[in-house]
C-alpha atoms as a PDB file:
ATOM      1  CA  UNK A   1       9.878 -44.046 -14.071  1.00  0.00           C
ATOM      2  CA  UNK A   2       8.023 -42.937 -11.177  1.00  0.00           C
ATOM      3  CA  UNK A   3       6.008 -39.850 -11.842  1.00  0.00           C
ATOM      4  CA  UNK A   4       5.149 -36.674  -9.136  1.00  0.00           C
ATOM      5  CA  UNK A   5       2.046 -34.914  -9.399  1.00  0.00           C
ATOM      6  CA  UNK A   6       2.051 -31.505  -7.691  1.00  0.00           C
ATOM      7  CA  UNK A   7      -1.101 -30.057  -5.519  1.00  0.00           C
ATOM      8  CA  UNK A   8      -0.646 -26.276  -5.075  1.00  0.00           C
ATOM      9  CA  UNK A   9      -2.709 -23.680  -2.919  1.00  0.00           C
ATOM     10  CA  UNK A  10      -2.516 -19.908  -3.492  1.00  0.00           C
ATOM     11  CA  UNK A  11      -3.604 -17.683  -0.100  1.00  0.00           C
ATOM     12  CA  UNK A  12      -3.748 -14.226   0.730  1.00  0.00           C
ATOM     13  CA  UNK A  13      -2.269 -13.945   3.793  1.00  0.00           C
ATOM     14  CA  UNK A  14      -6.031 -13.187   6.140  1.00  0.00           C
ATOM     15  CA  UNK A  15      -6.474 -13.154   9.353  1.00  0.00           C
ATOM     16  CA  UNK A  16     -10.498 -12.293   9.185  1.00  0.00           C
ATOM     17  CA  UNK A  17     -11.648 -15.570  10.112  1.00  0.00           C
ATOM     18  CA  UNK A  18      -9.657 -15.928  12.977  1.00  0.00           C
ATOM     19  CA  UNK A  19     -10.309 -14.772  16.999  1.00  0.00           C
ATOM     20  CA  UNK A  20      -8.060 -12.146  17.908  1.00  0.00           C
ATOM     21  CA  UNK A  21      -5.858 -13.808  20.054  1.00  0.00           C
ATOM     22  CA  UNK A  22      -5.199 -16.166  16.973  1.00  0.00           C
ATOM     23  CA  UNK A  23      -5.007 -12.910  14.993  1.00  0.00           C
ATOM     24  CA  UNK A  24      -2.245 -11.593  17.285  1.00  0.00           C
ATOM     25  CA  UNK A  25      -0.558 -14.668  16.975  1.00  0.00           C
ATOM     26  CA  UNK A  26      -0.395 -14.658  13.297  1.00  0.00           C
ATOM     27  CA  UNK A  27       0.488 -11.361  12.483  1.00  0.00           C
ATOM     28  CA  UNK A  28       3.471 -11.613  14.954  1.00  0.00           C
ATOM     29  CA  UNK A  29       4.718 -15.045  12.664  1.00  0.00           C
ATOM     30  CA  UNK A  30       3.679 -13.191   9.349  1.00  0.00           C
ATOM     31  CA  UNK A  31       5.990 -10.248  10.156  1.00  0.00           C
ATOM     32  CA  UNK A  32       8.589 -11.996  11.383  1.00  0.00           C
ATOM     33  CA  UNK A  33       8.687 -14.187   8.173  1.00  0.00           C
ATOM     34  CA  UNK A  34       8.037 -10.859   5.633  1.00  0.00           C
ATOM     35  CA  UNK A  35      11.220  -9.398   7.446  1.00  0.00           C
ATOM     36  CA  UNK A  36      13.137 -12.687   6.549  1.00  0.00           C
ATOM     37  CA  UNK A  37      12.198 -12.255   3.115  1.00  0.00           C
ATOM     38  CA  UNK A  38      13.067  -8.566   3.319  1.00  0.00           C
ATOM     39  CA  UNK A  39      16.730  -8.971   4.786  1.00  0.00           C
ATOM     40  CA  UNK A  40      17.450 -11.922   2.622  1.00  0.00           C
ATOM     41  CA  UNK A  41      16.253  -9.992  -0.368  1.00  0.00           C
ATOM     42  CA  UNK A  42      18.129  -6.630   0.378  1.00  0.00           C
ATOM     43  CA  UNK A  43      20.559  -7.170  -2.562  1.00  0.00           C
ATOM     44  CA  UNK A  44      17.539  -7.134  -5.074  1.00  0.00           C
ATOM     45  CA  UNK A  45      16.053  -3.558  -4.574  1.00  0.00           C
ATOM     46  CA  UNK A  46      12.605  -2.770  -6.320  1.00  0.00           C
ATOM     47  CA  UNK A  47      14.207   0.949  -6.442  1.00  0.00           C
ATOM     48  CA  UNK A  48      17.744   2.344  -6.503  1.00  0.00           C
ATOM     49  CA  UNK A  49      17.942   5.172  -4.047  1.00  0.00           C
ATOM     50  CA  UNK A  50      18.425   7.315  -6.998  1.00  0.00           C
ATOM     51  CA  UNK A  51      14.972   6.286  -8.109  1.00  0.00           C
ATOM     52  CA  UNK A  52      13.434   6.112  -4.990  1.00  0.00           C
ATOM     53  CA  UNK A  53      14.091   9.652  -4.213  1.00  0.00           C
ATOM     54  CA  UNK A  54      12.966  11.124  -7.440  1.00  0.00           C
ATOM     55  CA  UNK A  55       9.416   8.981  -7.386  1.00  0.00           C
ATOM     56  CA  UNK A  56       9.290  10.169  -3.900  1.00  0.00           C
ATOM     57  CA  UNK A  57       9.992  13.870  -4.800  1.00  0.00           C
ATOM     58  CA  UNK A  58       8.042  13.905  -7.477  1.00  0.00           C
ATOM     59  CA  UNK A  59       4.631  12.127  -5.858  1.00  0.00           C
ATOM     60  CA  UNK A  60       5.108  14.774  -2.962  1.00  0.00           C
ATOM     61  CA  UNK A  61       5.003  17.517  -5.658  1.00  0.00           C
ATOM     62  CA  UNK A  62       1.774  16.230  -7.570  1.00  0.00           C
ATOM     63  CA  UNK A  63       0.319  15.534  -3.733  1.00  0.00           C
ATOM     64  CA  UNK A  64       0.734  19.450  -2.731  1.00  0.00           C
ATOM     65  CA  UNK A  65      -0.545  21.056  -5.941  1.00  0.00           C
ATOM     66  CA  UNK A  66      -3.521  19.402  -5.527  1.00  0.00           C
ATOM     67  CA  UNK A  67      -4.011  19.427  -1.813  1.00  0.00           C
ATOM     68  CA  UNK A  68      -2.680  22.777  -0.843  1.00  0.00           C
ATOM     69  CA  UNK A  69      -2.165  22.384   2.730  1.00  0.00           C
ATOM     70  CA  UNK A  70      -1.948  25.610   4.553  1.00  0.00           C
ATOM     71  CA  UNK A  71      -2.156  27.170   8.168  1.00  0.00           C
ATOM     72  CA  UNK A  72      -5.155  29.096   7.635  1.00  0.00           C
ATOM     73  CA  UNK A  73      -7.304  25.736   6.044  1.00  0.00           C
ATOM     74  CA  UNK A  74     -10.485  24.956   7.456  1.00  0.00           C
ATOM     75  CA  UNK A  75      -9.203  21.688   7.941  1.00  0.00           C
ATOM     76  CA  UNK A  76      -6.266  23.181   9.887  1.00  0.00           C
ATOM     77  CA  UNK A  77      -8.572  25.754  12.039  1.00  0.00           C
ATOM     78  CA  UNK A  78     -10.529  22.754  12.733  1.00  0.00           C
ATOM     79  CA  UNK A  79      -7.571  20.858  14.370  1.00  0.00           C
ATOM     80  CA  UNK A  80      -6.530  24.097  16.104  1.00  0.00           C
ATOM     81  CA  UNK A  81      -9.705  24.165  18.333  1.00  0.00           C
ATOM     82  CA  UNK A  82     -10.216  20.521  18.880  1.00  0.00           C
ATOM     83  CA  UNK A  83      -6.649  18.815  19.176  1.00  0.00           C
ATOM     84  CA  UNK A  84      -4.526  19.589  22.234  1.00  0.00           C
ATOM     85  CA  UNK A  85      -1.876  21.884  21.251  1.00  0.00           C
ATOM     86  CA  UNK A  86       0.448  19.902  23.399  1.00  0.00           C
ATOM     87  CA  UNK A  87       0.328  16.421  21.764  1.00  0.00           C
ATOM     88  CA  UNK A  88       1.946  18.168  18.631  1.00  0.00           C
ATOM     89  CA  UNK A  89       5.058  18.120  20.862  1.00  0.00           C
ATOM     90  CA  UNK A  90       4.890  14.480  20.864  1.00  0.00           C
ATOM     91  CA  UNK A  91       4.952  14.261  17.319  1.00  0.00           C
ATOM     92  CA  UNK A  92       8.182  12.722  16.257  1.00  0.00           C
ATOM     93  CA  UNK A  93       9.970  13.395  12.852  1.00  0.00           C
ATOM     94  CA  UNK A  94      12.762  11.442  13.422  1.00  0.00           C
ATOM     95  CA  UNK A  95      10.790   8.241  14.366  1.00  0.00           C
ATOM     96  CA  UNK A  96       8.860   8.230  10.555  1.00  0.00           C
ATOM     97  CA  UNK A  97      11.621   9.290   8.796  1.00  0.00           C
ATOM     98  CA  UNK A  98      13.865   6.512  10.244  1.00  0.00           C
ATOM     99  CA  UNK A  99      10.634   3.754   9.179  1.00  0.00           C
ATOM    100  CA  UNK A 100      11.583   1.608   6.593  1.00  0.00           C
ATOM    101  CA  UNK A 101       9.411   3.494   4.105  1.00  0.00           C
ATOM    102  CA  UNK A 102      11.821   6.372   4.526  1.00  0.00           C
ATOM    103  CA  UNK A 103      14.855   5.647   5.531  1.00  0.00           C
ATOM    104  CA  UNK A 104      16.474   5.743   2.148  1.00  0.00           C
ATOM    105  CA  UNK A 105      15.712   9.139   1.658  1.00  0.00           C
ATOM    106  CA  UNK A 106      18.579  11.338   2.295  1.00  0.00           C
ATOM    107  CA  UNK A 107      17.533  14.343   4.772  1.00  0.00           C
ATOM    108  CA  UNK A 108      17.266  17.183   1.716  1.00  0.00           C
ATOM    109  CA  UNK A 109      14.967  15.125   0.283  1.00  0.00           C
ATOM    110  CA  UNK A 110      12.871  14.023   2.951  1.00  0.00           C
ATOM    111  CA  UNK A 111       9.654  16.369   2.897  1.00  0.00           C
ATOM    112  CA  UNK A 112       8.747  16.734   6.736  1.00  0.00           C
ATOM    113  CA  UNK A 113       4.722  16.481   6.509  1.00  0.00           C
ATOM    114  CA  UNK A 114       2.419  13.986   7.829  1.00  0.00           C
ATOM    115  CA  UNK A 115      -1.001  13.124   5.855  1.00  0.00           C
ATOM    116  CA  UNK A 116      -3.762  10.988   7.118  1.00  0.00           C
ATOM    117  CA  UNK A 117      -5.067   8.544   5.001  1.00  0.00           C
ATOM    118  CA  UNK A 118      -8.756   7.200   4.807  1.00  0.00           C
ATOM    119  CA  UNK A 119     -11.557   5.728   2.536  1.00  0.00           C
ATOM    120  CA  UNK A 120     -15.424   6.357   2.426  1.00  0.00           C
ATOM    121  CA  UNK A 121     -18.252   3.802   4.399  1.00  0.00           C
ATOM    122  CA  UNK A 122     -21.270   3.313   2.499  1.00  0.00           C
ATOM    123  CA  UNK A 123     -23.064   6.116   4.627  1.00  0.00           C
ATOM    124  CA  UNK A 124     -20.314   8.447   3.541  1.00  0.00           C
ATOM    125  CA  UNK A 125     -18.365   8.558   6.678  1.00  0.00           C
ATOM    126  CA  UNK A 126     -14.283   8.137   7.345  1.00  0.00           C
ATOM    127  CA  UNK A 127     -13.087   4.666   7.665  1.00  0.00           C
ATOM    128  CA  UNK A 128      -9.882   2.778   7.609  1.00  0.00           C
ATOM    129  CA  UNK A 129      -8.217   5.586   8.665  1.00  0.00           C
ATOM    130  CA  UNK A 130      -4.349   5.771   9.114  1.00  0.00           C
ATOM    131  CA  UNK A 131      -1.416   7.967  10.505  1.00  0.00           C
ATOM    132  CA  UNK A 132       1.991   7.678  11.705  1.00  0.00           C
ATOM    133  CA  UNK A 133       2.928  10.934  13.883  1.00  0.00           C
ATOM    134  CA  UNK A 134       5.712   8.409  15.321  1.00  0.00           C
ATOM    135  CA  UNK A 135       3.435   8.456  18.308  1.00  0.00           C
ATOM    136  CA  UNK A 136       0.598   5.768  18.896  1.00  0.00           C
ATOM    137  CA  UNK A 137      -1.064   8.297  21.143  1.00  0.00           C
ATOM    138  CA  UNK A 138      -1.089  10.963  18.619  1.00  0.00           C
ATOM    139  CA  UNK A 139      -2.232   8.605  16.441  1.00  0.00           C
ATOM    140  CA  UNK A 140      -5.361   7.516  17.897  1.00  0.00           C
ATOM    141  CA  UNK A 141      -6.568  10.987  19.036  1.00  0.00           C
ATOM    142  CA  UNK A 142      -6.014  12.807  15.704  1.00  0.00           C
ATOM    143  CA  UNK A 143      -7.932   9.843  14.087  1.00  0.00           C
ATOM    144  CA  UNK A 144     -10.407  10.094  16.702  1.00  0.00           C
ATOM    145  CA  UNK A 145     -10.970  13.967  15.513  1.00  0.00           C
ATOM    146  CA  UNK A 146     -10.568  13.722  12.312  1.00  0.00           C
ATOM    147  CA  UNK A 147     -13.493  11.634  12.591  1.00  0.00           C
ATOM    148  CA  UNK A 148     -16.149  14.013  13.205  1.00  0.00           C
ATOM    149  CA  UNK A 149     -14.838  16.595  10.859  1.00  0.00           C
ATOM    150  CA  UNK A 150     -17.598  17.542   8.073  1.00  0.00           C
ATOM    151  CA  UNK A 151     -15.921  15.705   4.982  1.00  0.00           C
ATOM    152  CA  UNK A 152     -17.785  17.766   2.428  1.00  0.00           C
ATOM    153  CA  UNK A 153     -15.443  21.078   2.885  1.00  0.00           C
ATOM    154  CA  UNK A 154     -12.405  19.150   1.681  1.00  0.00           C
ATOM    155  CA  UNK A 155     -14.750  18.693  -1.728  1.00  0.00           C
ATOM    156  CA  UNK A 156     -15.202  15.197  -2.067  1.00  0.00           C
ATOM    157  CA  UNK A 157     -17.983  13.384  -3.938  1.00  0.00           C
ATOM    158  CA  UNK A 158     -20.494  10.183  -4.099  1.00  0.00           C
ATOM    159  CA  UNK A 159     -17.671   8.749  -6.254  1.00  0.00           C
ATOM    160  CA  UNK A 160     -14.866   8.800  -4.188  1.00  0.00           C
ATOM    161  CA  UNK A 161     -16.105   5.782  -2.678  1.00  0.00           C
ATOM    162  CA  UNK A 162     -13.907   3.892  -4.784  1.00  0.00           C
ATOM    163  CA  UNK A 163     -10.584   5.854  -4.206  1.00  0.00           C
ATOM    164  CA  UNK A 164      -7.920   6.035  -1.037  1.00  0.00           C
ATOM    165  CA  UNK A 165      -8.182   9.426   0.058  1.00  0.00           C
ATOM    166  CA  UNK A 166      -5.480  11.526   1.580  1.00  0.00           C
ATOM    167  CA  UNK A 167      -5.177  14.759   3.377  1.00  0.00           C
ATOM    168  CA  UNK A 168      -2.055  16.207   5.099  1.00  0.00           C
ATOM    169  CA  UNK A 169      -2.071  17.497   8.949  1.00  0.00           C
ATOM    170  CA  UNK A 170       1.010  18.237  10.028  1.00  0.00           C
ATOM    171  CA  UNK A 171       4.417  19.772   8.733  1.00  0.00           C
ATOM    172  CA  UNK A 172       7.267  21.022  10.390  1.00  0.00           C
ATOM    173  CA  UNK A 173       9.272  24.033   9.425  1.00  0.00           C
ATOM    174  CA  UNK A 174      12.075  25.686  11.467  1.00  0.00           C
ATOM    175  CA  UNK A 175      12.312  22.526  13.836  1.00  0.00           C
ATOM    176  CA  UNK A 176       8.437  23.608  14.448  1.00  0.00           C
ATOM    177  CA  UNK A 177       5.399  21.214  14.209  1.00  0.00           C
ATOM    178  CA  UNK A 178       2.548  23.068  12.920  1.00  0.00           C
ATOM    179  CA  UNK A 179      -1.008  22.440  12.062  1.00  0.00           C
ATOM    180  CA  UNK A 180      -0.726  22.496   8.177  1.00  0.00           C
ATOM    181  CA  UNK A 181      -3.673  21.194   6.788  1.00  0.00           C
ATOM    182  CA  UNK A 182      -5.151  20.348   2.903  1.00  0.00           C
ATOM    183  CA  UNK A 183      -7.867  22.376   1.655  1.00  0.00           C
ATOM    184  CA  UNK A 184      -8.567  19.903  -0.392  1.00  0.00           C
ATOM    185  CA  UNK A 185      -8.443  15.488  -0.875  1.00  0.00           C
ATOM    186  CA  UNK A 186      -6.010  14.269  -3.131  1.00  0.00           C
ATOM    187  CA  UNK A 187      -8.070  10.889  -4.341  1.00  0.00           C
ATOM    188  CA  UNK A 188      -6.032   7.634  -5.326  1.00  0.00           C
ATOM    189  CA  UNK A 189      -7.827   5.034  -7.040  1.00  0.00           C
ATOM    190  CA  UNK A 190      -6.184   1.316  -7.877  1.00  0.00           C
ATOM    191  CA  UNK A 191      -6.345   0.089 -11.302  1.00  0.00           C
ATOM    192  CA  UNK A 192      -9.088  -1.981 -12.486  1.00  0.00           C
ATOM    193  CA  UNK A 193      -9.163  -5.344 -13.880  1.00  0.00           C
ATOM    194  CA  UNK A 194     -11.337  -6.802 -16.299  1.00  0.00           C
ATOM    195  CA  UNK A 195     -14.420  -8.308 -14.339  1.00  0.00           C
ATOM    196  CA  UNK A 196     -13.780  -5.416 -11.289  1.00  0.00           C
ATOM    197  CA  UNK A 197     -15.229  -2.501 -13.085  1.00  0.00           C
ATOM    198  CA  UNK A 198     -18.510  -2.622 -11.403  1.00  0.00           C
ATOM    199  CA  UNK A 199     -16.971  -2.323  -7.797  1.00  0.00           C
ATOM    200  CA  UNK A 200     -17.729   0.665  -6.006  1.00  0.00           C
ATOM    201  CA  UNK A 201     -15.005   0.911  -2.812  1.00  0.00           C
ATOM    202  CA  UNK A 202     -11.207   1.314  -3.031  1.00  0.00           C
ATOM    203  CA  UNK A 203     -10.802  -1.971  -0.756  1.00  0.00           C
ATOM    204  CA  UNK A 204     -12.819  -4.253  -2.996  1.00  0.00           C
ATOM    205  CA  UNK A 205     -10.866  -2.645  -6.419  1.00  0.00           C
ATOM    206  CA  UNK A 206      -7.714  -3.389  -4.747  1.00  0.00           C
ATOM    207  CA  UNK A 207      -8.941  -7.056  -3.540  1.00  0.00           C
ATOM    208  CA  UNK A 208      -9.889  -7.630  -6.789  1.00  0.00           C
ATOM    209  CA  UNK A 209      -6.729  -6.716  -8.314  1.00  0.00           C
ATOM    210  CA  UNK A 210      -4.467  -9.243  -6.509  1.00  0.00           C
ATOM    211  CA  UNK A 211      -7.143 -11.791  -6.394  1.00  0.00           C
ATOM    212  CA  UNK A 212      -7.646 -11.987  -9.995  1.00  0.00           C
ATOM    213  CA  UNK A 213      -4.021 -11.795 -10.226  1.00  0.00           C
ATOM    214  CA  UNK A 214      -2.900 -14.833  -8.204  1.00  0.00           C
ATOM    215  CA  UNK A 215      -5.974 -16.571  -9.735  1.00  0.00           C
ATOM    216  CA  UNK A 216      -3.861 -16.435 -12.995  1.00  0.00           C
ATOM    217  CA  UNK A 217      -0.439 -17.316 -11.271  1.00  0.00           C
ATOM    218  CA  UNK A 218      -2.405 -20.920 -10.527  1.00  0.00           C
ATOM    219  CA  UNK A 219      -3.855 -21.540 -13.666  1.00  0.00           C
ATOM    220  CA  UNK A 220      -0.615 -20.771 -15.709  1.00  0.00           C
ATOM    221  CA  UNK A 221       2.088 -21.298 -12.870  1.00  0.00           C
ATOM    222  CA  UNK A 222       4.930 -24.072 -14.614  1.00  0.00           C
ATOM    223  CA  UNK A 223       4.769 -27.441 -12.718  1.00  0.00           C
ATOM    224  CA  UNK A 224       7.517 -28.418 -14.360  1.00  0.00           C
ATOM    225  CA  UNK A 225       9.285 -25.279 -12.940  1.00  0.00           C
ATOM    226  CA  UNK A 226       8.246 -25.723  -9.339  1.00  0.00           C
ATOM    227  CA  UNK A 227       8.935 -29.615  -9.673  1.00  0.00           C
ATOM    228  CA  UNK A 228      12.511 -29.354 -10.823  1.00  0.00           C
ATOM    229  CA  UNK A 229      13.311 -27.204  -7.743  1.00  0.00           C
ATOM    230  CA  UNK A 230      12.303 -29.659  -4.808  1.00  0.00           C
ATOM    231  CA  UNK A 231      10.552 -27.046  -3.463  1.00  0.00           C
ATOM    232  CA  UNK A 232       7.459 -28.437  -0.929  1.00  0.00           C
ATOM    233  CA  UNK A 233       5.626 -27.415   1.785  1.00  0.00           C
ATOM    234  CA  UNK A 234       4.496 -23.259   2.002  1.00  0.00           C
ATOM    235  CA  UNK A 235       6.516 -20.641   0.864  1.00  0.00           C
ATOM    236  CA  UNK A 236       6.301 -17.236   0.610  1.00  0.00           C
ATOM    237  CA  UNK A 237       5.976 -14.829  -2.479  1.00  0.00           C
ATOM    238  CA  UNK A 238       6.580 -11.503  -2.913  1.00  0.00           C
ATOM    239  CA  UNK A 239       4.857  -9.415  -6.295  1.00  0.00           C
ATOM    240  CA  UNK A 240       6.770  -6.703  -7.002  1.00  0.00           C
ATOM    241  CA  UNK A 241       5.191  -4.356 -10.175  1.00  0.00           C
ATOM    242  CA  UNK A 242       4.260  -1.195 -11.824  1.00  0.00           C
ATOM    243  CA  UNK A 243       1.224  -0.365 -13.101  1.00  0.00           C
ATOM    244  CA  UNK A 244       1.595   2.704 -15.634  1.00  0.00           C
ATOM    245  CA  UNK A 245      -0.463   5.617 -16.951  1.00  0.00           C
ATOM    246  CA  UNK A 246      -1.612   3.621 -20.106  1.00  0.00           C
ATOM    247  CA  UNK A 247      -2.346   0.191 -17.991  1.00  0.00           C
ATOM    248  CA  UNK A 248       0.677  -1.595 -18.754  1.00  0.00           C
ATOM    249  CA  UNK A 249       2.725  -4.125 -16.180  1.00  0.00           C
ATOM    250  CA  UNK A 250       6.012  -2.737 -16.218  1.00  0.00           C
ATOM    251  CA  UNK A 251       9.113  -2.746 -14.321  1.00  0.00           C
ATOM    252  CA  UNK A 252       8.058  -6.671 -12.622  1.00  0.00           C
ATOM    253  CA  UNK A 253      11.043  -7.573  -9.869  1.00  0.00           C
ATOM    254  CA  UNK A 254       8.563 -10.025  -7.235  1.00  0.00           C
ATOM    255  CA  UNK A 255      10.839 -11.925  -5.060  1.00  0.00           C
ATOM    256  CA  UNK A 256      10.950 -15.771  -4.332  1.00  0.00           C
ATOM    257  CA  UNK A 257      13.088 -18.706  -3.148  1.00  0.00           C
ATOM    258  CA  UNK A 258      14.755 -18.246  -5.620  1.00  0.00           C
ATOM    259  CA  UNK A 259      15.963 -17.048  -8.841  1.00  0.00           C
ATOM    260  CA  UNK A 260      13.853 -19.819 -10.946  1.00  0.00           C
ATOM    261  CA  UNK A 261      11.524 -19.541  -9.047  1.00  0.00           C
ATOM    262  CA  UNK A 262      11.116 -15.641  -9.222  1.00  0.00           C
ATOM    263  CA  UNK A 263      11.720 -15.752 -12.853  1.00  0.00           C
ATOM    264  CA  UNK A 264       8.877 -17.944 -13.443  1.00  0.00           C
ATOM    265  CA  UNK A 265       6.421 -15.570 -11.264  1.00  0.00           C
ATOM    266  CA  UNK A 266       8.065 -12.546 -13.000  1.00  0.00           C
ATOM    267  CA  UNK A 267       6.629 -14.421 -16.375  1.00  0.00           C
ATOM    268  CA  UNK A 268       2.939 -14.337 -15.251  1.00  0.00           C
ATOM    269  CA  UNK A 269       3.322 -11.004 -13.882  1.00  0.00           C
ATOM    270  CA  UNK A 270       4.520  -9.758 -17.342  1.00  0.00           C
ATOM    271  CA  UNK A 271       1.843 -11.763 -19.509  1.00  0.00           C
ATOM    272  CA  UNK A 272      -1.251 -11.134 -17.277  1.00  0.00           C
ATOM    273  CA  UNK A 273      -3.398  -8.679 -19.493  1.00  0.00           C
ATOM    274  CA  UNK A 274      -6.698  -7.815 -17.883  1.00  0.00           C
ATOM    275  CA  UNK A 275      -6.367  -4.424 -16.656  1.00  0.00           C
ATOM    276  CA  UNK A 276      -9.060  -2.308 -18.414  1.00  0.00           C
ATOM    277  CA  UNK A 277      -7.580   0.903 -16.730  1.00  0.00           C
ATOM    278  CA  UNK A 278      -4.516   2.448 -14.823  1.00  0.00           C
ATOM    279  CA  UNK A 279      -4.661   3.943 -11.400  1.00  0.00           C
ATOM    280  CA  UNK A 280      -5.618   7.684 -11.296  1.00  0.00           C
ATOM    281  CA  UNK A 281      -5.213   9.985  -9.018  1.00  0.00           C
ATOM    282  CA  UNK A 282      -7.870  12.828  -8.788  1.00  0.00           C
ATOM    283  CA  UNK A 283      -9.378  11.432 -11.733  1.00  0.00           C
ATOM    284  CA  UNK A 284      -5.686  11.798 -13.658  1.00  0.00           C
ATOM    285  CA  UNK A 285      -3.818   8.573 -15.145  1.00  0.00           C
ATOM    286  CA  UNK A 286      -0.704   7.681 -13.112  1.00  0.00           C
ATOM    287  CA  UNK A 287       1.528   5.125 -12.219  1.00  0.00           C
ATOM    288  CA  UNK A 288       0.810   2.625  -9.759  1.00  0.00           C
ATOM    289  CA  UNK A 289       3.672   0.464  -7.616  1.00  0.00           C
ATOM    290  CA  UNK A 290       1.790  -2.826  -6.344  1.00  0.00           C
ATOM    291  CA  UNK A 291       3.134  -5.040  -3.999  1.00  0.00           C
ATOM    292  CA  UNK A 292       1.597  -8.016  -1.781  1.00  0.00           C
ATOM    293  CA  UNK A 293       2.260 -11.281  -0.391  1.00  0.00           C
ATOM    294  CA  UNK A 294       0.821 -14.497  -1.027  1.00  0.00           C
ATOM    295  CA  UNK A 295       1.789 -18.301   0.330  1.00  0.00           C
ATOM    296  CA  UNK A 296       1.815 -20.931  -2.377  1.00  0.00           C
ATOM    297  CA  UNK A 297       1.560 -24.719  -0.901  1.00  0.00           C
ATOM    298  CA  UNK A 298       3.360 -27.791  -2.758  1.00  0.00           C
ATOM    299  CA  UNK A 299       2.526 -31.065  -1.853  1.00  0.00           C
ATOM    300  CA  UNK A 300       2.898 -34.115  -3.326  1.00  0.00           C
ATOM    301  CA  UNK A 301       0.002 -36.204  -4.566  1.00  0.00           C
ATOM    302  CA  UNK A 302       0.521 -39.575  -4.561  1.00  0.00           C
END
């Protein structure tokens, strides 16, 4: 009986060591695939709408206690005198709401606020900073201010290096835009795994997460499984889980090629065990959805 042995490669799906055009490239194929997986996969929900609106209501609630965005913020008297007053009319509400990160959310529930999110360079400065006014333009110059605004008045501190930081900007009330700004950060930070804990940004925390994660899928993935499906060549995997307030994997629904196939990844999801603590969020234990794609390659070796 002739036997198979199985070669496979786990990858992040990086462009960093590419040239841009190559980048470009890439990221055009890389969407184009994720959306495959996303249409195919639109029968198998990680969220009913039911529970996608009450997470959402309920994360926009914790987000405004804490941040307490308001007209007269410094933050917002800041943007007042150095953003154009006419770019807010460019702002478009119905563009972000109708993005696939909102469009389930029915209009009553749908809190109509824009935030800006960013994390901290080594010298203390805002970087990887992102915001979707449904206007690229928008986008670009309130980055570009936000930028030079003193980060100390919003309160944060030499430890919030390893969180995702968040701030709102905008909200509209009355079918007004308005300049409604945090007085203070609301701080995000991933969960940690076991071997991670000495990391001190958000990005390497989160890197670390999924890294050590796949690492495990590898070393414990079922050859047998992946064998009795035929499957060769790359595919595409997408981990679906929750991370709760105690540092439990919960609620694992990762889509795959199929059902085998996903049950088996579900498996590893469910049995990996080296989180040493949950997310937080201003220094609070919370739940954490995580979510990322990885190719796995299955060759034969012969």
């Amino acid at each position: 009986m002739k036997s198979t042995v199985l070669f496979i490669a786990i990858s992040l799906i990086s462009l960093n060591s590419y040239s841009q055009t190559e980048k470009d490239s890439l990221t055009k194929i890389v969407r184009e695939r994720i959306k495959n997986i996303k249409d195919s996969q639109s029968e198998n929900p990680y969220y009913s709408k039911e529970e996608a609106q009450e997470d959402y209501t309920n994360e926009v609630g914790t987000f405004q206690a804490l941040a307490q965005p308001a007209e007269d913020s410094d933050l917002a008297n800041y943007f007042k005198i150095y953003l154009e007053k006419k770019l807010l009319k460019k702002i478009d509400f119905s563009a972000i709401k109708w993005s696939s990160f909102y469009k389930h959310l029915s209009n009553n529930k749908y809190n109509y606020t824009i935030r800006l999110t960013f994390e901290l360079s080594k010298t203390g400065k805002a970087t990887n900073c992102r915001i979707n006014t449904g206007n690229k333009d928008v986008d670009r110059k309130v980055i570009e201010v936000f930028k030079k605004y003193p980060l100390e008045k919003l309160g944060l501190k030499e430890s919030d290096k390893s969180g995702k930081i968040s701030v709102q900007l905008f909200a509209k009330e009355d079918k007004d835009v308005l300049i409604k700004a945090s007085k203070f950060a609301v701080v995000d930070e991933a969960p940690v795994i076991k071997g991670c804990e000495d990391l001190q940004f958000y990005w390497q925390v989160n890197k670390c997460l999924y890294e050590q994660l796949n690492e495990y899928i590898v070393q414990h993935i079922s050859l047998k499984t992946l064998n009795s499906q035929e499957l060769r060549g790359e595919i595409i995997l997408r981990y679906r889980f929750t991370i709760n307030e105690t540092g439990k994997i919960t609620k694992v629904n990762s889509i795959a090629p199929n059902k085998i196939i996903k049950d088996e990844i579900d498996r590893l999801i469910m049995s990996f065990n080296a989180i040493t603590a949950p997310g937080k969020r201003n220094n609070i234990p919370k739940t954490t959805y995580c979510e990322t794609y990885r190719t796995i390659t299955i060759e034969n070796l012969k």
